[in-house]
N, C-alpha and C. Protein backbone atom coordinates (compact mmCIF):
# COMPACT_ATOMS: atom_id res chain seq x y z
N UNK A 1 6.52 -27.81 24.75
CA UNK A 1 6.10 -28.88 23.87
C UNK A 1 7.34 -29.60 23.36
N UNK A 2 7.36 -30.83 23.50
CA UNK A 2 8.46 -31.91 22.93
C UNK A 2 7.96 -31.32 21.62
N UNK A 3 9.61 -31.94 20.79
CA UNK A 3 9.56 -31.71 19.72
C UNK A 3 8.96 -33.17 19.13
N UNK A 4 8.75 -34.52 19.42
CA UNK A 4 7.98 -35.04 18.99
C UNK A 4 6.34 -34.82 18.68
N UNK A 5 6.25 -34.27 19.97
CA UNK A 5 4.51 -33.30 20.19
C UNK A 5 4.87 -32.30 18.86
N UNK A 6 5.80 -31.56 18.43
CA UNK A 6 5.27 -30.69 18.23
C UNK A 6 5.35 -31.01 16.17
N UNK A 7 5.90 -31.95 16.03
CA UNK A 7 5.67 -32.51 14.93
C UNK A 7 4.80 -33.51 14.47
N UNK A 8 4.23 -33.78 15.20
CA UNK A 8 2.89 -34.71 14.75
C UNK A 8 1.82 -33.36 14.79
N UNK A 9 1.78 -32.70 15.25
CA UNK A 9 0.88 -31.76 15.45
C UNK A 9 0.98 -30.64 14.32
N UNK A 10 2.24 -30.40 14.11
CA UNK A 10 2.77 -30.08 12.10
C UNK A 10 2.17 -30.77 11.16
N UNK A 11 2.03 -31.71 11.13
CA UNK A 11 1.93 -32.98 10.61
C UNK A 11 0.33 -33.03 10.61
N UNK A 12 -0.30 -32.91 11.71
CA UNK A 12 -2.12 -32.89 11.49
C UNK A 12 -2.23 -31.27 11.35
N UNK A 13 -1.62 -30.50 11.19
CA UNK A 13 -2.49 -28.95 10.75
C UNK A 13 -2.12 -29.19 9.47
N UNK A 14 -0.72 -29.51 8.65
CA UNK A 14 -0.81 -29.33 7.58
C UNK A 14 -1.59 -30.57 6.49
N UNK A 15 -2.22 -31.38 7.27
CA UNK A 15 -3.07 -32.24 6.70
C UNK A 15 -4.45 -31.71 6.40
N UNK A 16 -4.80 -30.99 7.71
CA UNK A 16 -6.01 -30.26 7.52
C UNK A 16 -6.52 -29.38 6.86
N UNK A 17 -4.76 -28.42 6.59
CA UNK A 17 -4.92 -27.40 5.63
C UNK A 17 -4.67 -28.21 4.06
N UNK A 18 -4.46 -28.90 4.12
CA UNK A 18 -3.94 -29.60 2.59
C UNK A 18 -5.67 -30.11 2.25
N UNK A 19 -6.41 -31.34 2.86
CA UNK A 19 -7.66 -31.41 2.81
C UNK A 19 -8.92 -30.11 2.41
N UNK A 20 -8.26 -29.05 3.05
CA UNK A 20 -9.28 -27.89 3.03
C UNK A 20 -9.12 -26.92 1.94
N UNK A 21 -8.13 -27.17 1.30
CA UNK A 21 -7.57 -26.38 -0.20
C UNK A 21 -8.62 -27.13 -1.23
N UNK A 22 -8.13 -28.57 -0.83
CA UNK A 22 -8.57 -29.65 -1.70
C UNK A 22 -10.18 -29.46 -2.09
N UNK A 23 -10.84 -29.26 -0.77
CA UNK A 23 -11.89 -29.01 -0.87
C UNK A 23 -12.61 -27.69 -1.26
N UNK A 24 -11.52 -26.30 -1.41
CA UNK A 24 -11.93 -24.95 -1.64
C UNK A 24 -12.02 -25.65 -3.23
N UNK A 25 -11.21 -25.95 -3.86
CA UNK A 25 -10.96 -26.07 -5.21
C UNK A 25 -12.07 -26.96 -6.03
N UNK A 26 -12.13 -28.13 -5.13
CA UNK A 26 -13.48 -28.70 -5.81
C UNK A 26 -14.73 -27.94 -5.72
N UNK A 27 -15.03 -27.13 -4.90
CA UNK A 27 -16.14 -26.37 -4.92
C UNK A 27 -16.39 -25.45 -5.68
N UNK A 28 -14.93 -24.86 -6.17
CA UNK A 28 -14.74 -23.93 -6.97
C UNK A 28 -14.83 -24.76 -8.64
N UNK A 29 -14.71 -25.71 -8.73
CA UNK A 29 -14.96 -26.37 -9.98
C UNK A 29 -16.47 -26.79 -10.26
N UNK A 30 -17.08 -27.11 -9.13
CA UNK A 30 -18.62 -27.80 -9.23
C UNK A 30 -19.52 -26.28 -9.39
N UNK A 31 -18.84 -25.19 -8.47
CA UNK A 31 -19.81 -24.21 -9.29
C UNK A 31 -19.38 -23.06 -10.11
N UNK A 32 -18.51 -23.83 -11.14
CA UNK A 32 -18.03 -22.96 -12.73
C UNK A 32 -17.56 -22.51 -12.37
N UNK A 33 -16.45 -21.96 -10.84
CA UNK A 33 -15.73 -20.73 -11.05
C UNK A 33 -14.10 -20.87 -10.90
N UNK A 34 -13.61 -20.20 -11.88
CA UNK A 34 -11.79 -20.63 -11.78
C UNK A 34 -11.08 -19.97 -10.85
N UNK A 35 -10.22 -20.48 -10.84
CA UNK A 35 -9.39 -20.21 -9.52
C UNK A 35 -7.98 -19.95 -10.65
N UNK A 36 -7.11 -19.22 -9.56
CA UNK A 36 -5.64 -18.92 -9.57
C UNK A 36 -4.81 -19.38 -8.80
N UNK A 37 -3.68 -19.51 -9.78
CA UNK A 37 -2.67 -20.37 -8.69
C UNK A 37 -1.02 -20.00 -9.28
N UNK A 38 0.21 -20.53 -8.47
CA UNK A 38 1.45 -19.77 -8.68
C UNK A 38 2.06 -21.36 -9.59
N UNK A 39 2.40 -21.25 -11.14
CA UNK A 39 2.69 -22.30 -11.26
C UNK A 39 4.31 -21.49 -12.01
N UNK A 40 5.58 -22.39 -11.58
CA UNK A 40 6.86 -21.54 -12.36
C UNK A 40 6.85 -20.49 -12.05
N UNK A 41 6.58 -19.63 -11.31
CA UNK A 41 6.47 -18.19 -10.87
C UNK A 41 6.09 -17.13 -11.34
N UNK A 42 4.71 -18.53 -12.21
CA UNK A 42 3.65 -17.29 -12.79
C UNK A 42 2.65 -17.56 -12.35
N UNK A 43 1.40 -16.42 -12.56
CA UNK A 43 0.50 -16.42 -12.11
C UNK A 43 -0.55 -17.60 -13.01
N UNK A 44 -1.34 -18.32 -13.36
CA UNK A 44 -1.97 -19.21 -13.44
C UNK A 44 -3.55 -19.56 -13.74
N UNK A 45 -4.83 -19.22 -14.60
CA UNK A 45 -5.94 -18.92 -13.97
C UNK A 45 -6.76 -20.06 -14.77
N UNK A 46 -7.14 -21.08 -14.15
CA UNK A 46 -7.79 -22.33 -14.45
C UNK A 46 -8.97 -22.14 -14.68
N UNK A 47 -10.23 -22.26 -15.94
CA UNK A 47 -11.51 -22.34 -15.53
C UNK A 47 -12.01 -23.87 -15.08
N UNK A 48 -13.08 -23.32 -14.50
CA UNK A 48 -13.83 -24.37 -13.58
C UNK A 48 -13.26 -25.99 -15.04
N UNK A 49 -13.72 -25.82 -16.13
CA UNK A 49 -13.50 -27.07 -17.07
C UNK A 49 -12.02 -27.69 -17.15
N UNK A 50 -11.01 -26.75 -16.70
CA UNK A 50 -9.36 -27.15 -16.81
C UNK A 50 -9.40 -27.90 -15.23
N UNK A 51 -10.06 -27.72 -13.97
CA UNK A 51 -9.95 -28.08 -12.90
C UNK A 51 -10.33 -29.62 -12.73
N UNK A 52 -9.02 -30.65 -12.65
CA UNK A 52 -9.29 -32.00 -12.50
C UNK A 52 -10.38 -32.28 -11.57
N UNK A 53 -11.12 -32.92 -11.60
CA UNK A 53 -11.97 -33.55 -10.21
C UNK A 53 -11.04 -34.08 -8.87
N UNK A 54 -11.84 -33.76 -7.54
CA UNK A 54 -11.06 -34.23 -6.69
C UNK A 54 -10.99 -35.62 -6.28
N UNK A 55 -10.21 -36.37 -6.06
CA UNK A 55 -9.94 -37.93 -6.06
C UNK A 55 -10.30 -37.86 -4.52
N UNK A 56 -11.11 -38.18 -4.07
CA UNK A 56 -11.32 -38.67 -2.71
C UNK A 56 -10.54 -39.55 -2.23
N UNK A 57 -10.20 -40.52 -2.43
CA UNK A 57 -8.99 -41.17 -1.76
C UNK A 57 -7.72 -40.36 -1.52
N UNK A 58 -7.69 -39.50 -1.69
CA UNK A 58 -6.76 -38.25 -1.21
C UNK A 58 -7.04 -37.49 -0.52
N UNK A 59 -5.81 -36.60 0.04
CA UNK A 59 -6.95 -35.81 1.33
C UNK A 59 -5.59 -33.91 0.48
N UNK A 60 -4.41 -34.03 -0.61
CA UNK A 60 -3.69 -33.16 -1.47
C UNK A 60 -5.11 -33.13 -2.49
N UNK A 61 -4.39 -31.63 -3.01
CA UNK A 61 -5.27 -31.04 -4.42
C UNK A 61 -4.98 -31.91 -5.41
N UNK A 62 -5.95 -32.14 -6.32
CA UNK A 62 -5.15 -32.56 -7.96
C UNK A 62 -3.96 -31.45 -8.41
N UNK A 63 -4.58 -30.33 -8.14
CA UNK A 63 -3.82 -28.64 -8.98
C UNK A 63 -2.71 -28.73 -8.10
N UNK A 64 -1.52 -28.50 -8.69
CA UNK A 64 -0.46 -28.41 -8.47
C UNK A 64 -0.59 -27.07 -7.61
N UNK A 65 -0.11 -26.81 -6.12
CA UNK A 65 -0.40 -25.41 -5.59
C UNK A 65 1.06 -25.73 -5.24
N UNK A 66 1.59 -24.21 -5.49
CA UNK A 66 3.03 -23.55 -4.66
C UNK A 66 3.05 -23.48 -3.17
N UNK A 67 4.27 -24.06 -2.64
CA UNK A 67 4.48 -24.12 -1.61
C UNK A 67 4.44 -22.90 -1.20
């Protein structure tokens, strides 16, 4: 695989996985349940009411997630 191939193809998995967080999290807000997350290199635990809504014109989380 060229390395052009193989960075556009970086480039659409980590879109897909970025979209699919996006979407674990809104689901996790629409039915009341909080989620955890690594913020400063602590642990983090949002209820469903702290969880921004997801902006559809985006395909990233609102919630700040650790790389």
């Amino acid at each position: 695989m060229t390395k052009r191939i193989s960075d556009k193809l970086s480039e659409q998995i980590d879109t897909g996985v970025r979209a699919a967080i996006a979407e674990a999290i809104e689901r996790h807000r629409r039915l009341g349940e909080s989620i955890s997350l690594l913020k400063d290199g602590q642990i983090v635990t949002l209820t469903a009411d702290q969880i921004p809504p997801k902006d559809d014109k985006k395909t990233t989380p609102q919630v700040e997630i650790a790389p």
